[in-house]
Protein backbone atom coordinates (compact mmCIF):
# COMPACT_ATOMS: atom_id res chain seq x y z
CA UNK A 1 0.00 0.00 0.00
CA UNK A 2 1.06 3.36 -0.97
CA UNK A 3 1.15 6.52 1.90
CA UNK A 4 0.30 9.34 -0.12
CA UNK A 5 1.75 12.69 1.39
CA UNK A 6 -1.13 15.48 2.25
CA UNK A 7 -1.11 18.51 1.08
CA UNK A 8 -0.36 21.24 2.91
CA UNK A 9 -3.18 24.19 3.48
CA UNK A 10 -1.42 27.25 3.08
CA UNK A 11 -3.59 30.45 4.81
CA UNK A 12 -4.56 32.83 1.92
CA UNK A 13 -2.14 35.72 1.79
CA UNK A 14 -2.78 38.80 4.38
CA UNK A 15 -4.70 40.83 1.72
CA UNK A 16 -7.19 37.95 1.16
CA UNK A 17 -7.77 37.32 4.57
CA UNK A 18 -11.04 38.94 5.92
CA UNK A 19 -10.38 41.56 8.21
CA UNK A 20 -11.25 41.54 12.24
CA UNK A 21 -13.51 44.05 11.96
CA UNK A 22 -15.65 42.40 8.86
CA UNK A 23 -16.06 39.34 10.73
CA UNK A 24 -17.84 41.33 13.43
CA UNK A 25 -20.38 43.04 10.89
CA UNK A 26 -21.02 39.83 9.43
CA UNK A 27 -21.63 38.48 13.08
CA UNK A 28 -19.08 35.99 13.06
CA UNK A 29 -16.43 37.64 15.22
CA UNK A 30 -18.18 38.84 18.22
CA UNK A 31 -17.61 42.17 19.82
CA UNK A 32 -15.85 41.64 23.09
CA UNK A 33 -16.06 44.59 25.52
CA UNK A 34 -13.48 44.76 27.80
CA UNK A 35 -14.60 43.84 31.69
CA UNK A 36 -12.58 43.68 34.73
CA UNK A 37 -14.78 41.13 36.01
CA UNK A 38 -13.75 38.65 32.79
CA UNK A 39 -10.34 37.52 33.58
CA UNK A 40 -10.48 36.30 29.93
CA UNK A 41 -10.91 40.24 29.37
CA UNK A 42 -9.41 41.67 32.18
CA UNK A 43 -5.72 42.48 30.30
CA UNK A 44 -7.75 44.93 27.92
CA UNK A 45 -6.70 47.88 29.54
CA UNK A 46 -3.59 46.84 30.41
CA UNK A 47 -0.14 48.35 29.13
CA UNK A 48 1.73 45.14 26.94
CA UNK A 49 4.47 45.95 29.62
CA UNK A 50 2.42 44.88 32.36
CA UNK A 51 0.76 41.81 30.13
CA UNK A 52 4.49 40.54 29.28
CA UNK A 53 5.73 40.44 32.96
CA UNK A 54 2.24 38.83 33.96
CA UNK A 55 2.94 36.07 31.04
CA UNK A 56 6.41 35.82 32.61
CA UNK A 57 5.45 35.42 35.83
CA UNK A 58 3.06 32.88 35.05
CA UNK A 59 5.64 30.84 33.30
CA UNK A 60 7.77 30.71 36.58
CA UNK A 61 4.54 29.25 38.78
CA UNK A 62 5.36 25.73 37.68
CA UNK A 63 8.90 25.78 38.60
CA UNK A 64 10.21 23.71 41.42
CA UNK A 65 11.35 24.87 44.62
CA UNK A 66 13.22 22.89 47.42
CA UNK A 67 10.82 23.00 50.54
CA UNK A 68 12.14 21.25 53.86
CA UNK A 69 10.67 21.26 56.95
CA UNK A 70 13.54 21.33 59.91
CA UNK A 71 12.99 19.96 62.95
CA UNK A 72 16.36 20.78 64.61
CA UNK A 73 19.72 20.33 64.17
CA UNK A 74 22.90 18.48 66.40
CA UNK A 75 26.33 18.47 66.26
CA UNK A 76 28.15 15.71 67.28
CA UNK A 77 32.03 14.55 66.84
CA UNK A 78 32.51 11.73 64.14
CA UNK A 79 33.99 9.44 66.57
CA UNK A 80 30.27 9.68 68.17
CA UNK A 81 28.61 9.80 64.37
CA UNK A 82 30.31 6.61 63.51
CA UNK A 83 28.72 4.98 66.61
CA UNK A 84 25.51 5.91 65.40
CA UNK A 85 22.98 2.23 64.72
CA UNK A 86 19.48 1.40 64.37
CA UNK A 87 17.89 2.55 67.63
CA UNK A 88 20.41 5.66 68.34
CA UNK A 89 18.89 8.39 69.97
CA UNK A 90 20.45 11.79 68.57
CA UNK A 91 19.25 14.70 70.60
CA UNK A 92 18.35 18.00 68.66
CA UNK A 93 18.57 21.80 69.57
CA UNK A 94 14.71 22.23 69.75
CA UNK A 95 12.15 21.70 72.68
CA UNK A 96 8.50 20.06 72.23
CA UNK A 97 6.59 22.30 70.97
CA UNK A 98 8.84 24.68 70.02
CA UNK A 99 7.97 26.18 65.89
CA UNK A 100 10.07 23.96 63.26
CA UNK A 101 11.78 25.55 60.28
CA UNK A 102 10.49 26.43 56.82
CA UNK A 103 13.38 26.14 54.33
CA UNK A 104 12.61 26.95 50.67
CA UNK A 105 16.03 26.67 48.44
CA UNK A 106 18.07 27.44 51.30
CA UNK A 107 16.38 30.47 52.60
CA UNK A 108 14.44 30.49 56.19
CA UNK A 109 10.87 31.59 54.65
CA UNK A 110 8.67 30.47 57.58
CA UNK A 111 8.15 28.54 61.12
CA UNK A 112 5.28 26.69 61.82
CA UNK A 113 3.48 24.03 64.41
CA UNK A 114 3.46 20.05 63.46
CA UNK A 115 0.10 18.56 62.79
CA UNK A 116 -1.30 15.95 61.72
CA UNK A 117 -2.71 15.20 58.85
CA UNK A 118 -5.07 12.47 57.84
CA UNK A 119 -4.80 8.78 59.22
CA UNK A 120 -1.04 8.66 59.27
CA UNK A 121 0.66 11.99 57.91
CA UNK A 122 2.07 15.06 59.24
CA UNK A 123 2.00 18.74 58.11
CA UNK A 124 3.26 22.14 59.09
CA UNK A 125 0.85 24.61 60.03
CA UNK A 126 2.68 28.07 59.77
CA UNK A 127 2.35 30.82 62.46
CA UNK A 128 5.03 33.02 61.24
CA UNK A 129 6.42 34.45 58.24
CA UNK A 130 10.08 35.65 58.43
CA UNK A 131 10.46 39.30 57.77
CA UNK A 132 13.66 38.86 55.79
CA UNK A 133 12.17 36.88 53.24
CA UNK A 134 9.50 39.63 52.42
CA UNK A 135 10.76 41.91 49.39
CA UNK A 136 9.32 45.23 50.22
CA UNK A 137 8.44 47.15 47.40
């Protein structure tokens, strides 16, 4: 059997190409006024500088981001760290009930209260922000 290529449809040039605002007086563009209550419409009043770093914001929302939760931290000599086995006990800096850490790429964002979550899970419910993580503008 034979594959036969398709053709390619080419658009008609720019001049043959019915304009935007023919299409509307035939009725088959509708007229769009622009609402702020339409996010779909929303950017029509906005300058294409502040539509470009919106767009380029929204490109960044799906990046990932390191996020650990720090319970506390030890220090210990290595003579004690190669001692270490299954069972070890290795005492940390922070007191029951005391806030655990936030840590997003490094940077102390937050402290927060463990909870739990669910059957068997635990989460971080966060009761402060750290002040030099906010960017003040």
């Amino acid at each position: 059997m034979e594959v036969k290529p398709v053709p390619e449809k080419t658009p008609p040039p720019m001049d043959k190409q019915p304009s935007e605002q023919k299409l509307k007086m035939e009725g088959i563009l509708p007229e769009i006024e622009p609402s702020n209550d339409d996010p779909a419409t929303a950017t029509a009043g906005v300058s294409t500088d502040e539509t470009k770093t919106s767009k380029s914001i929204d490109a960044m929302l799906n990046v990932g981001m390191n996020v650990q939760i720090v319970l506390g931290y030890s220090k210990m000599p290595i003579s004690d760290l190669l001692t270490l086995s299954r069972g070890s006990v290795i005492e940390l800096d922070k007191k029951i009930g005391e806030p655990v850490d936030l840590i997003i790429n490094q940077s102390l964002v937050a402290r927060g209260d463990l909870i739990k979550v669910g059957e068997n899970r635990i989460g971080i419910s966060l009761t402060e922000i750290v002040k030099d993580y906010i960017i003040e503008s």
